[in-house]
Protein backbone atom coordinates (compact mmCIF):
# COMPACT_ATOMS: atom_id res chain seq x y z
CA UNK A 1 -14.91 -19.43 -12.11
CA UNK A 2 -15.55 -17.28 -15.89
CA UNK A 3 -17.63 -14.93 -13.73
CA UNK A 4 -15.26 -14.05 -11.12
CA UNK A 5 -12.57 -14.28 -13.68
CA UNK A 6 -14.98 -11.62 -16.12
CA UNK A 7 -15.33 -9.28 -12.83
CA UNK A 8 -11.52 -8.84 -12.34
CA UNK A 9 -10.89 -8.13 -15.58
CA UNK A 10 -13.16 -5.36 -15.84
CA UNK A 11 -11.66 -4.10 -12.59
CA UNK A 12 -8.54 -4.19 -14.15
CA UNK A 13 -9.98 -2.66 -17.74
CA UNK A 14 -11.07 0.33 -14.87
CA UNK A 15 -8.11 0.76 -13.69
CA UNK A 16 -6.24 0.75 -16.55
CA UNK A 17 -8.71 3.58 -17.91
CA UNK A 18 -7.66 5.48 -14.62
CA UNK A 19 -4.14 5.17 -16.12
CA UNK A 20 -2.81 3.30 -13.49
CA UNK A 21 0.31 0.95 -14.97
CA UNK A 22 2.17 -1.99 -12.95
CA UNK A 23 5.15 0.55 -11.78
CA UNK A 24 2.36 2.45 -9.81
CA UNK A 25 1.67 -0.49 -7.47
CA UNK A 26 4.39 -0.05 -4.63
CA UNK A 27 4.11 3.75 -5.08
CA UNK A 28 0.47 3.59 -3.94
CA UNK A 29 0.60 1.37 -1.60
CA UNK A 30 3.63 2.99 0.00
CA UNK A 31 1.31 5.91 0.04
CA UNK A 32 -1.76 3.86 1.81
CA UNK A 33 0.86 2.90 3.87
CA UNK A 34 2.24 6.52 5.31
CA UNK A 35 -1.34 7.51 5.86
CA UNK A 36 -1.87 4.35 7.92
CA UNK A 37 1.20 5.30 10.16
CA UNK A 38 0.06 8.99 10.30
CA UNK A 39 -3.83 8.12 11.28
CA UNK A 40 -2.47 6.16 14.17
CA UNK A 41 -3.53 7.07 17.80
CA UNK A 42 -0.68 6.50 19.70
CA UNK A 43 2.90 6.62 18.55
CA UNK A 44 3.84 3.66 16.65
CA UNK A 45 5.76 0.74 18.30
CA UNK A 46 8.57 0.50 16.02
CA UNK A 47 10.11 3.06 13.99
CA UNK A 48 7.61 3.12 10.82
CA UNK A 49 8.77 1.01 7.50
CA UNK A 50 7.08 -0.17 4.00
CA UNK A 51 8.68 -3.52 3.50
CA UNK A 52 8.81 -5.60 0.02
CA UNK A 53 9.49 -9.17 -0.10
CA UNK A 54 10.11 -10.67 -3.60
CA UNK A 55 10.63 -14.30 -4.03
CA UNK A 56 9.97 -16.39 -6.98
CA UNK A 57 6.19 -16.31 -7.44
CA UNK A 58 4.91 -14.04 -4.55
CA UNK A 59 5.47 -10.26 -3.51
CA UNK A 60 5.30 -9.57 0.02
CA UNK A 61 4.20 -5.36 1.10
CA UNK A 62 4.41 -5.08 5.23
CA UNK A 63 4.01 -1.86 7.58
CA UNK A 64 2.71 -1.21 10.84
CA UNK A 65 0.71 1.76 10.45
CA UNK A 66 -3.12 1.69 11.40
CA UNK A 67 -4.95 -1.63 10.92
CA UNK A 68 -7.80 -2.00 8.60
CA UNK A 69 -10.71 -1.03 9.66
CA UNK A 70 -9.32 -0.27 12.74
CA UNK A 71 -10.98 3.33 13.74
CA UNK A 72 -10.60 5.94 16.84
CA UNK A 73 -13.91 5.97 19.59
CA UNK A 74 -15.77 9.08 19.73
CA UNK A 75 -18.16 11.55 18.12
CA UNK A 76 -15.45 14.28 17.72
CA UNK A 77 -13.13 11.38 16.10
CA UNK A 78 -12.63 10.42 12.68
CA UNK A 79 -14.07 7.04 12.12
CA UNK A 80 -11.87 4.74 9.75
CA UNK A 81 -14.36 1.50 9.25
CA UNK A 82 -14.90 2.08 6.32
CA UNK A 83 -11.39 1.61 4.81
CA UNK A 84 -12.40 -2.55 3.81
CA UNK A 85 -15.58 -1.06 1.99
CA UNK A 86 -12.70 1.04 -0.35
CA UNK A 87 -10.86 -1.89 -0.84
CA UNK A 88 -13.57 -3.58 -2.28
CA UNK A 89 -15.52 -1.07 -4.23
CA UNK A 90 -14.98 1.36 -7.04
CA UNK A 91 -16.04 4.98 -6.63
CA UNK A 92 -16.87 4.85 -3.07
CA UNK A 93 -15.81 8.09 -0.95
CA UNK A 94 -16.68 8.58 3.09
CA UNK A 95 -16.82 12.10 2.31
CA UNK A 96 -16.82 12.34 6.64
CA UNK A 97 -13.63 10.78 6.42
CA UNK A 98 -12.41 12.90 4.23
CA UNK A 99 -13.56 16.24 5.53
CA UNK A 100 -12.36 14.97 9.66
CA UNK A 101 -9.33 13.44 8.55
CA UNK A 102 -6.91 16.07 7.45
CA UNK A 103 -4.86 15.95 4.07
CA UNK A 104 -3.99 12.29 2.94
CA UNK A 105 -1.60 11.55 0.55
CA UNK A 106 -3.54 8.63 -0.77
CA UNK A 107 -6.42 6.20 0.23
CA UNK A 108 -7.43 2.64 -0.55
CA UNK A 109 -9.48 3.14 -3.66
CA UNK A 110 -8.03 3.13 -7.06
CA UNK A 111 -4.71 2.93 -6.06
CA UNK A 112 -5.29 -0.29 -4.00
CA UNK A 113 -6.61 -2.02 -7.01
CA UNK A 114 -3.30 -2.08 -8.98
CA UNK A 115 -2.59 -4.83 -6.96
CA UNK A 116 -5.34 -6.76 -9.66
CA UNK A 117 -2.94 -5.81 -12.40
CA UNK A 118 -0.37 -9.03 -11.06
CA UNK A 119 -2.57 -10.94 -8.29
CA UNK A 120 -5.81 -12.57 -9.13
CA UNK A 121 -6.64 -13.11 -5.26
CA UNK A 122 -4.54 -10.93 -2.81
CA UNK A 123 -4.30 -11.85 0.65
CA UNK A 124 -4.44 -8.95 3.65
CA UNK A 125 -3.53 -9.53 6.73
CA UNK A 126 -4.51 -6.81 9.13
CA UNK A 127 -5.42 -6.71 12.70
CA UNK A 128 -8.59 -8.73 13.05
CA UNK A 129 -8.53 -9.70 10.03
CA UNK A 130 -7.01 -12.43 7.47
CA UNK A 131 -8.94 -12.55 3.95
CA UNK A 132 -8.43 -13.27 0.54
CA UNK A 133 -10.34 -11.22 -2.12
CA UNK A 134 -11.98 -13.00 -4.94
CA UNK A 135 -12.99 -11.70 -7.89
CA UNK A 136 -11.96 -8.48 -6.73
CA UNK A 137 -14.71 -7.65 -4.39
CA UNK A 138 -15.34 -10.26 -1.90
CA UNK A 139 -13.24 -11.17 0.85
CA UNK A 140 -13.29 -14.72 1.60
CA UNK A 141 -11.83 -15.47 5.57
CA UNK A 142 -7.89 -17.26 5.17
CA UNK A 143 -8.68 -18.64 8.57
CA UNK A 144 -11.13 -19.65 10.78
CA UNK A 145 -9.52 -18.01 13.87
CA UNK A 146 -7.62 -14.90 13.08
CA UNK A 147 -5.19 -13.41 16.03
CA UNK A 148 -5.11 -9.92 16.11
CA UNK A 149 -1.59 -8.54 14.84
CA UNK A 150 -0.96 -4.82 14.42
CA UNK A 151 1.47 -5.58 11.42
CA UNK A 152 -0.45 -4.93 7.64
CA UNK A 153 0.68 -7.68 5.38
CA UNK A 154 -0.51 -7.57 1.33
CA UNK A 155 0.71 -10.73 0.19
CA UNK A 156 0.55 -11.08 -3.70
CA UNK A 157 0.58 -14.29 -5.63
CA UNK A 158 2.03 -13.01 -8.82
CA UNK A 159 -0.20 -13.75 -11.80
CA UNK A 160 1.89 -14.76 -15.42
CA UNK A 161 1.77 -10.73 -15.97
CA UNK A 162 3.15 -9.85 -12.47
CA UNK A 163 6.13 -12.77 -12.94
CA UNK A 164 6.91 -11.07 -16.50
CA UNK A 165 7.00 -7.63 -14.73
CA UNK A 166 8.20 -8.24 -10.84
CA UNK A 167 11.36 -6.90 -11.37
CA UNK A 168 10.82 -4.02 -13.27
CA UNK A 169 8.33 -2.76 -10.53
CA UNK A 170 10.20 -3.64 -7.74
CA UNK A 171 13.77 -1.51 -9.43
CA UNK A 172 11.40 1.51 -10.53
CA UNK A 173 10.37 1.69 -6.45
CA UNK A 174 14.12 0.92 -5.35
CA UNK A 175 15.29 3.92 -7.49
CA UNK A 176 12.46 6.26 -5.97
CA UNK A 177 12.76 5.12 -2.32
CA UNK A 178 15.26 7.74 -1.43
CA UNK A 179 12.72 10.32 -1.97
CA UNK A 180 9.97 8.53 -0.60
CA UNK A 181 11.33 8.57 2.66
CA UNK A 182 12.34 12.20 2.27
CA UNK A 183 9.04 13.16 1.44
CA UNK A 184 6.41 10.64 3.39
CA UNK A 185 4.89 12.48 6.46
CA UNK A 186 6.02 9.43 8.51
CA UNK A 187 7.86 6.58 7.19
CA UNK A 188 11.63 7.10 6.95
CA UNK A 189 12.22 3.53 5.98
CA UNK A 190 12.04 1.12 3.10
CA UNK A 191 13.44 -2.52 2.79
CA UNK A 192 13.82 -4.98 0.51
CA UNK A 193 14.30 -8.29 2.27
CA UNK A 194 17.37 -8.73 3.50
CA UNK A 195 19.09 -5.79 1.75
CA UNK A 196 20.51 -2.68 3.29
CA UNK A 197 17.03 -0.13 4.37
CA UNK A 198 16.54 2.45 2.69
CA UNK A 199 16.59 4.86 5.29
CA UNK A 200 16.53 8.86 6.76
CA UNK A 201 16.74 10.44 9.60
CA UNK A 202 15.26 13.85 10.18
CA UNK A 203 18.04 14.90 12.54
CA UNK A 204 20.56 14.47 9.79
CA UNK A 205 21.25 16.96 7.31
CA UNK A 206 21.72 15.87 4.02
CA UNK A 207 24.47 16.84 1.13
CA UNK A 208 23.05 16.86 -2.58
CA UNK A 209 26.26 14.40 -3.03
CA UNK A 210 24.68 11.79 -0.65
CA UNK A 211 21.56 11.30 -3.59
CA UNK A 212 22.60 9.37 -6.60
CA UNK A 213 20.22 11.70 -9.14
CA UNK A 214 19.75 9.63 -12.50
CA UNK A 215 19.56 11.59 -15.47
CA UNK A 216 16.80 11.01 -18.09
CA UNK A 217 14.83 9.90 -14.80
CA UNK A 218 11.77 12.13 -14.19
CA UNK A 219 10.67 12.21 -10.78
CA UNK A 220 7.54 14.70 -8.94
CA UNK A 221 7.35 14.73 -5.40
CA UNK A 222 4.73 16.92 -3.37
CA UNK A 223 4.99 17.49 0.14
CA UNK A 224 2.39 19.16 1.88
């Protein structure tokens, strides 16, 4: 309705006061994404990806990091249950988090709420859970029963802005995504359907020939 309509866009008019544009959307949640993999307790299944499915009207982010909400048992542990209360909120910090759980690249927060920018109502997937957010701040359930998967899946139904700019955002992260994985602290690849991975392997050492570097393209990477 107007009023869910008139909370989004003041989500978005926050966000865009942050200075946060459409081509920062797969860049932050590429970096939600390596600090899911990197928070995990046990060494992940699969090798860890970021993968971005395009079709006409809907944009598709997958990983297997840590769940939402999903958070390690006992006092001398960090506790992540609060990571659905970031999603959903602006200017809320777990400053325990913070302090227990080491240097993150990025957390849900700001970043997550580009997303708003080109989806009215994302759906998440995410190990117990299967919601859609409305109005940018409640999560309505997708499904009555909900099987637990350990596969993160942000599914986006592009808004008329995010089918005007789909492509733009999705070459801008294609032309990064060989320093991405260079950089992230754990994912070493990125796909893009059904398209050749973007991919590195630590135990390979790399020539300066084997990066195609694009002039007039400014690029700043930190690795901590």
């Amino acid at each position: 309705g107007n009023i869910q309509e008139e909370i989004r866009n003041r989500v978005i008019a926050f966000i865009g006061d942050a200075e946060y544009k459409e081509r920062c959307i797969l860049f932050e949640l590429f970096q939600n994404a390596d600090d899911a993999y990197n928070q995990l307790d046990a060494k992940p299944v699969s090798e860890p990806y970021f993968n971005v499915l395009l079709n006409s009207d809907t944009m598709t982010i997958e990983h297997s990091g840590r769940p939402i909400n999903q958070y390690k048992v006992g006092a001398a542990q960090v506790s992540y249950k609060a990571d659905l209360t970031n999603m959903l909120t602006i200017g809320w910090s777990d400053k325990s988090v913070m302090k227990n759980a080491g240097r993150q690249t990025g957390k849900f927060g700001y970043g997550f709420k580009t997303i708003y920018l080109i989806c009215d109502e994302p759906h998440v997937i995410s190990g117990d859970y299967n919601f859609i957010i409305k109005a940018a701040l409640y999560p309505a359930p997708a499904s009555e029963e909900n099987d637990y998967t350990d596969k993160t899946s942000i599914i986006l139904k592009l808004n008329a802005n995010g089918l005007r700019c789909k492509d733009d955002i999705i070459s801008e992260f294609q032309t990064a995504a060989q320093y991405q994985v260079l950089f992230a602290k754990k994912i070493r690849k990125i796909s893009f359907g059904k398209g050749t991975p973007i991919a590195w392997s630590p135990d390979k050492t790399l020539e300066l020939s084997e990066f195609n570097l694009e002039i007039n393209k400014q690029f700043i990477v930190f690795r901590t």
